[in-house]
C-alpha atoms as a PDB file:
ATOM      1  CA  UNK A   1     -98.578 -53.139  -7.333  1.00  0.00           C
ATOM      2  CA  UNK A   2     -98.657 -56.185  -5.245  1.00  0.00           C
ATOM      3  CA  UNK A   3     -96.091 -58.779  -4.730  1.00  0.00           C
ATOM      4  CA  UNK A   4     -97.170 -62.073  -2.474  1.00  0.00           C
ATOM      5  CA  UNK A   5     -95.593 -65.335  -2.204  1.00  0.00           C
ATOM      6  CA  UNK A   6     -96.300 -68.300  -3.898  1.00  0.00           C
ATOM      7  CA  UNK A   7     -94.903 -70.426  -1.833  1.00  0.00           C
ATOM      8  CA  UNK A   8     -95.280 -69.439   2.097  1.00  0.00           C
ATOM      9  CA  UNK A   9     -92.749 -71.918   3.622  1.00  0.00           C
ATOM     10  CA  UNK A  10     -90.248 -71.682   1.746  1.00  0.00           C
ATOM     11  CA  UNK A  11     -88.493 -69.111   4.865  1.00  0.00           C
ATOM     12  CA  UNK A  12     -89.519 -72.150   7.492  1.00  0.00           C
ATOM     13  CA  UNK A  13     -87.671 -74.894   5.237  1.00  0.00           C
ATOM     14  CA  UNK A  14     -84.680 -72.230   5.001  1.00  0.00           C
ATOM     15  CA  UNK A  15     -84.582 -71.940   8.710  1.00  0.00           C
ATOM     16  CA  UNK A  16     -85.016 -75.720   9.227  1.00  0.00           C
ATOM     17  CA  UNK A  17     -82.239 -76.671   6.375  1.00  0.00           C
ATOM     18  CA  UNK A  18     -79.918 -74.594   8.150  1.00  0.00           C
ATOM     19  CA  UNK A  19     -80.216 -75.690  11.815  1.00  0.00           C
ATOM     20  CA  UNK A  20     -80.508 -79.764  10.768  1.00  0.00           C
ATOM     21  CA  UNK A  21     -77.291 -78.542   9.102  1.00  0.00           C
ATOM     22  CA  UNK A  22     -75.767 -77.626  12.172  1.00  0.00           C
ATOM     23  CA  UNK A  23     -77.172 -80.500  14.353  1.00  0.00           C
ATOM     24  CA  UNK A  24     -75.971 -82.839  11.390  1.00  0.00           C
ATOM     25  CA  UNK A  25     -72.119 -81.320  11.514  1.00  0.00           C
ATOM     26  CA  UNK A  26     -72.023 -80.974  15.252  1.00  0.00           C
ATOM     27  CA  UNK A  27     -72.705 -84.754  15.378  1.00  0.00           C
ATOM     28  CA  UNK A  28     -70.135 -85.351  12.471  1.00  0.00           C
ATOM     29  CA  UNK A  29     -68.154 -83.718  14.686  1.00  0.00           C
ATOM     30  CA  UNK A  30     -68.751 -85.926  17.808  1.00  0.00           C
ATOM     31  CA  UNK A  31     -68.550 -88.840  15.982  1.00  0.00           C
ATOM     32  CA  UNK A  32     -65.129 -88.422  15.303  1.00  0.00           C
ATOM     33  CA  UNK A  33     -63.733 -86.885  18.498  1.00  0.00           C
ATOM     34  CA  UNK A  34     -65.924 -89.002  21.228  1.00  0.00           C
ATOM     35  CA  UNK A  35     -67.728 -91.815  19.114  1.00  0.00           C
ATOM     36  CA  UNK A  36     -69.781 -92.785  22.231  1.00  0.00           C
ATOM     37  CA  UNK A  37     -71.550 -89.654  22.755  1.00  0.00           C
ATOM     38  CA  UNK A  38     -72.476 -89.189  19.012  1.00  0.00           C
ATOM     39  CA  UNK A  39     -76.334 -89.487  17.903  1.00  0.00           C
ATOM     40  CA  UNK A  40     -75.433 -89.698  14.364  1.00  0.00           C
ATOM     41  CA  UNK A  41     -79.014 -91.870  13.406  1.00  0.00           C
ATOM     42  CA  UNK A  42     -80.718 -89.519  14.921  1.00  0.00           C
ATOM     43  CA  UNK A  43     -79.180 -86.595  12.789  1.00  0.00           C
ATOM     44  CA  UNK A  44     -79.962 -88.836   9.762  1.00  0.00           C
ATOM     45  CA  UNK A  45     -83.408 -89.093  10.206  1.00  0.00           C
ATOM     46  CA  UNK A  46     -83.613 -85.831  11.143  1.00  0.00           C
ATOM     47  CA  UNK A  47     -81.983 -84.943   7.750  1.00  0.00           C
ATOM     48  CA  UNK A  48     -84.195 -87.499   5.621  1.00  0.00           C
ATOM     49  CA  UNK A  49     -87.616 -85.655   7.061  1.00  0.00           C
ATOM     50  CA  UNK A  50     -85.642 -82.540   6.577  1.00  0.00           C
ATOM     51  CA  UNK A  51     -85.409 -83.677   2.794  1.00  0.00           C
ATOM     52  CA  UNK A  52     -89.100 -84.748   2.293  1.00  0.00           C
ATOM     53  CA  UNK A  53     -90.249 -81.681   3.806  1.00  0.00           C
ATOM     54  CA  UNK A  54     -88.333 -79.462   1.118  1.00  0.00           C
ATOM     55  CA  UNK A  55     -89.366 -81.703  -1.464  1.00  0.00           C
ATOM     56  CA  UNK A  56     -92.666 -81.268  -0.384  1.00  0.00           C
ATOM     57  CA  UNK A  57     -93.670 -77.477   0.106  1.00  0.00           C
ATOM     58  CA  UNK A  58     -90.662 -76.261  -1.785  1.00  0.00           C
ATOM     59  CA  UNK A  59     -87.435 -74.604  -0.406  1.00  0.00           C
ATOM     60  CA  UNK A  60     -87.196 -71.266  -2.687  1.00  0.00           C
ATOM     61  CA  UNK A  61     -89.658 -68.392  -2.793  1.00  0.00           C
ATOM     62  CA  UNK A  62     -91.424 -67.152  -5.678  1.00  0.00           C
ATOM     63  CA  UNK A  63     -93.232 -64.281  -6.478  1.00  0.00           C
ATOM     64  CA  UNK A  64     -96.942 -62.794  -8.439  1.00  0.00           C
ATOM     65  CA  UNK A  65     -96.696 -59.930  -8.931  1.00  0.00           C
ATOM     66  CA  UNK A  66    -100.472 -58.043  -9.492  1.00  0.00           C
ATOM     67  CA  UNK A  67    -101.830 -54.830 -10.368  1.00  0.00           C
ATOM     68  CA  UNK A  68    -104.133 -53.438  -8.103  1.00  0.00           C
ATOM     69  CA  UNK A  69    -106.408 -50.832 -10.009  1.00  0.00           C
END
């Protein structure tokens, strides 16, 4: 049997989700304690390519299974 996934980026839109995450809450973060050094458009836009990307290509991974005979 043979299982192969449908949808190949799926891992690289995990991976990216999670680090815009972090650049997105680290600049939360700035924005509160020193406003001046925040780049909080920057995480926005980061976030809104973030978003079409997912939409895109997908974010979860499925799988076909095959018989191989």
């Amino acid at each position: 049997m043979k299982t192969t996934l449908k949808n190949q980026y799926a891992q690289t839109n995990q991976v990216l989700i999670f680090l815009v995450s972090i650049v997105l809450g680290y600049n939360v973060y700035q924005v509160i304690v020193n406003p001046e050094k925040s780049h909080l458009v920057l995480s926005i836009i980061l976030l809104a390519i973030t978003y079409y990307t997912c939409k895109k290509y997908g974010y979860k991974t499925t799988k076909n299974n095959s018989d191989s005979k």
